[in-house]
PDB file of N, CA and C in Angstrom:
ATOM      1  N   UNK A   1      19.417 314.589 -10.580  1.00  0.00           N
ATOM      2  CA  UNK A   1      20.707 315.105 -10.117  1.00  0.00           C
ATOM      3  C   UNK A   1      20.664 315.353  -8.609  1.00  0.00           C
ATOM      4  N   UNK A   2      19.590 316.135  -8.034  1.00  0.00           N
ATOM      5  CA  UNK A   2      19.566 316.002  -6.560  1.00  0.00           C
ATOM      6  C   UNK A   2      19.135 314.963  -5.684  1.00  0.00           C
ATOM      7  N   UNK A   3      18.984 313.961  -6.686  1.00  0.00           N
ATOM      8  CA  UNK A   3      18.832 312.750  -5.886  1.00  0.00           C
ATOM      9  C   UNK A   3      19.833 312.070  -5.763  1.00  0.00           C
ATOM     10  N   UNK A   4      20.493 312.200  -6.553  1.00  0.00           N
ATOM     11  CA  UNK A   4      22.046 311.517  -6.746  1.00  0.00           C
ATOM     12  C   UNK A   4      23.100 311.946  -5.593  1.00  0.00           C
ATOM     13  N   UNK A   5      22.806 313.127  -5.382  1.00  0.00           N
ATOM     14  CA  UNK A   5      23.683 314.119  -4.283  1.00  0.00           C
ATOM     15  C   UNK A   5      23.281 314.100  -3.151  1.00  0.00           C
ATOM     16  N   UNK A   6      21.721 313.631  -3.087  1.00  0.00           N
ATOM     17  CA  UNK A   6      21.567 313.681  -1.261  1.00  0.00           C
ATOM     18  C   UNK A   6      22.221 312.082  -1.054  1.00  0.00           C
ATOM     19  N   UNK A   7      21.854 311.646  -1.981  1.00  0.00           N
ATOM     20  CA  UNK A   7      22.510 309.500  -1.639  1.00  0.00           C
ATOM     21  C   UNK A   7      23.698 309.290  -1.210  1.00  0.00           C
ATOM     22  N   UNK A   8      24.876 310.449  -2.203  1.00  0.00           N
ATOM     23  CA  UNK A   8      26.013 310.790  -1.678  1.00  0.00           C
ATOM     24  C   UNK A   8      26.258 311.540  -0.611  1.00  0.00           C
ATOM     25  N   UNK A   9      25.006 312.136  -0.136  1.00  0.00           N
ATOM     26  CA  UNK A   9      25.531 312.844   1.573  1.00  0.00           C
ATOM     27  C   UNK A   9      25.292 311.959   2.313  1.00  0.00           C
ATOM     28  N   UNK A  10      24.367 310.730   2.023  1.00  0.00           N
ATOM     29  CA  UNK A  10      23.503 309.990   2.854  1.00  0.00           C
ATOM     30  C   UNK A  10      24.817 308.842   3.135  1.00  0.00           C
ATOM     31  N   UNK A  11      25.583 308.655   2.360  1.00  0.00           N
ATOM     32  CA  UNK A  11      26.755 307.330   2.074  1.00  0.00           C
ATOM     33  C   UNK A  11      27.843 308.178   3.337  1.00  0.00           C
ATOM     34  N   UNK A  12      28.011 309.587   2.729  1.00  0.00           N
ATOM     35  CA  UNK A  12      29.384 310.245   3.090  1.00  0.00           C
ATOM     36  C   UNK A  12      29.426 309.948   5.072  1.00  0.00           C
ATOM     37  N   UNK A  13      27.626 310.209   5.504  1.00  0.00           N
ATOM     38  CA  UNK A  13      27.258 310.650   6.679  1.00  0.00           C
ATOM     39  C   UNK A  13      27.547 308.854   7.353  1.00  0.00           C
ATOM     40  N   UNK A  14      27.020 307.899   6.578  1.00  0.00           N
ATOM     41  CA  UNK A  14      26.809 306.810   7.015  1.00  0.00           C
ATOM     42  C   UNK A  14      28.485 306.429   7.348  1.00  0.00           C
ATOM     43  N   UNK A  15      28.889 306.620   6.722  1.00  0.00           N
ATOM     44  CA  UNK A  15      30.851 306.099   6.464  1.00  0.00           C
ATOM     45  C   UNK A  15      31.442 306.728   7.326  1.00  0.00           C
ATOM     46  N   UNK A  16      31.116 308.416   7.953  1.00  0.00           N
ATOM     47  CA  UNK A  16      31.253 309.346   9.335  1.00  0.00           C
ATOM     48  C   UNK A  16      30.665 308.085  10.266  1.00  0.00           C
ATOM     49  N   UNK A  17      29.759 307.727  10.419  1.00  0.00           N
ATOM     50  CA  UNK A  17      28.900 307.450  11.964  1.00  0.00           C
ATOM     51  C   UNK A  17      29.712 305.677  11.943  1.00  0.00           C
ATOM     52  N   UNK A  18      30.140 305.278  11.230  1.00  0.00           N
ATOM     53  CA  UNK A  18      30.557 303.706  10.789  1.00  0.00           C
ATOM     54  C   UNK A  18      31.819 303.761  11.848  1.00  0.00           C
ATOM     55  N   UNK A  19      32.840 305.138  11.092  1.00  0.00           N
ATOM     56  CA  UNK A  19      34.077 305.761  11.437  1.00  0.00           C
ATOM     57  C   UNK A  19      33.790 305.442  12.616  1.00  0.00           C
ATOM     58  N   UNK A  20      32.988 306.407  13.641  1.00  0.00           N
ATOM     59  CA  UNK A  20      33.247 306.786  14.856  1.00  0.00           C
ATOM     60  C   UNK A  20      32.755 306.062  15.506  1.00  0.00           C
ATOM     61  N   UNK A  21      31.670 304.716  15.149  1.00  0.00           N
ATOM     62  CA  UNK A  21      31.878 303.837  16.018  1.00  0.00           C
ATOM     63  C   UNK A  21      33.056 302.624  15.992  1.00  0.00           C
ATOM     64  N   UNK A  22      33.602 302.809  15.503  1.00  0.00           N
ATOM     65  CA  UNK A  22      34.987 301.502  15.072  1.00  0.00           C
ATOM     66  C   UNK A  22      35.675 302.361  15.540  1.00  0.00           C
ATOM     67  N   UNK A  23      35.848 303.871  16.015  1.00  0.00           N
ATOM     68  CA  UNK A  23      36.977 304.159  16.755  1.00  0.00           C
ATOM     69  C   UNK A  23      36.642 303.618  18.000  1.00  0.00           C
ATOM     70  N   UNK A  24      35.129 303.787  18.583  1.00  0.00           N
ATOM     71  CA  UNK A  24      34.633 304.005  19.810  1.00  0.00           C
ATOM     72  C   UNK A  24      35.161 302.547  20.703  1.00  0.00           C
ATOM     73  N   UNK A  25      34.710 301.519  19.457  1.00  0.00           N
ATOM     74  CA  UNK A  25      34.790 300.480  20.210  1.00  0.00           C
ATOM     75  C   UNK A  25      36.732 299.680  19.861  1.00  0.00           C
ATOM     76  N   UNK A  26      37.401 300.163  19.064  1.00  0.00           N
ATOM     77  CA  UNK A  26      38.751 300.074  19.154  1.00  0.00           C
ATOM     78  C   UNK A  26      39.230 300.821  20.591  1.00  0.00           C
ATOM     79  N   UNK A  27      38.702 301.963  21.074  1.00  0.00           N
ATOM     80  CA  UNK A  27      39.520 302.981  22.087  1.00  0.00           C
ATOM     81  C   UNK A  27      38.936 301.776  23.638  1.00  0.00           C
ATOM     82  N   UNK A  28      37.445 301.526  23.629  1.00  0.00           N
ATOM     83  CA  UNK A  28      37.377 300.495  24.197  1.00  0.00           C
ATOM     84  C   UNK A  28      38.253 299.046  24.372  1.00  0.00           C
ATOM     85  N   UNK A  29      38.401 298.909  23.714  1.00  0.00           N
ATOM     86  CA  UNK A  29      39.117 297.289  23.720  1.00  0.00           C
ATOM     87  C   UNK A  29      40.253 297.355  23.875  1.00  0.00           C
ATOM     88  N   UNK A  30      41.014 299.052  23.684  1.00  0.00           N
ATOM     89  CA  UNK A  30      42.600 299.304  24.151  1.00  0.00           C
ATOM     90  C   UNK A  30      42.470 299.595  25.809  1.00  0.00           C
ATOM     91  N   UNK A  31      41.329 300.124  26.362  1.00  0.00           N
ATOM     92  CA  UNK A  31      41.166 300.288  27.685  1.00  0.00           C
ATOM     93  C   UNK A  31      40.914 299.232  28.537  1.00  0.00           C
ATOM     94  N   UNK A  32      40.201 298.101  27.769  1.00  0.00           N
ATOM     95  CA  UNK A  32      40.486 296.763  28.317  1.00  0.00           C
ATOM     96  C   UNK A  32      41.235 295.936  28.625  1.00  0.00           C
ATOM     97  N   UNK A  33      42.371 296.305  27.400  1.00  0.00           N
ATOM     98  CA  UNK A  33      43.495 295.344  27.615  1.00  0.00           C
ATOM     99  C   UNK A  33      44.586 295.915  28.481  1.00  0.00           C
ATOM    100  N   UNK A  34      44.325 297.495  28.626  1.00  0.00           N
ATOM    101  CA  UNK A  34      45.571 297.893  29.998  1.00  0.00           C
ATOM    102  C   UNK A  34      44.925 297.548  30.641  1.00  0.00           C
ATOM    103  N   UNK A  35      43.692 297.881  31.310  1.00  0.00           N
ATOM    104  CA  UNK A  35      43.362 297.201  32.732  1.00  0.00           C
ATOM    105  C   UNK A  35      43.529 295.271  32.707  1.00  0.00           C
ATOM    106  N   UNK A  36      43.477 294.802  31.604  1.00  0.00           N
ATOM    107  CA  UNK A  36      43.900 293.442  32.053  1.00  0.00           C
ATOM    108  C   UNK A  36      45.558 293.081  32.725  1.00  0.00           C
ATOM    109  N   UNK A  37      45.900 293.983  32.117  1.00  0.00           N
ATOM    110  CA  UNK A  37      47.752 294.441  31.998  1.00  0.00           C
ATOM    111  C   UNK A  37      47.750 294.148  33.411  1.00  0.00           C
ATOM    112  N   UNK A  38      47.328 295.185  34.276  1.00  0.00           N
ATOM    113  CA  UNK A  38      47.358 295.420  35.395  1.00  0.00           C
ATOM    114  C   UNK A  38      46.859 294.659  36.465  1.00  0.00           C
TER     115      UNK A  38
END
């Protein structure tokens, strides 16, 4: 049973750090394309 539950913190944490780099590099590629704008 507590192995089952750390796998699920281990998934929850991985799917957080996944998140925030696919924002990181979306907020990037919107900062690229105004400065191309310009």
């Amino acid at each position: 049973m507590k192995k089952h539950w750390r796998l699920v913190l281990f998934i929850k944490i991985t799917l957080f750090f996944i998140n925030a780099l696919l924002l990181l590099i979306v907020e990037d590629d919107g900062e690229k394309q105004m400065k191309d704008k310009e």
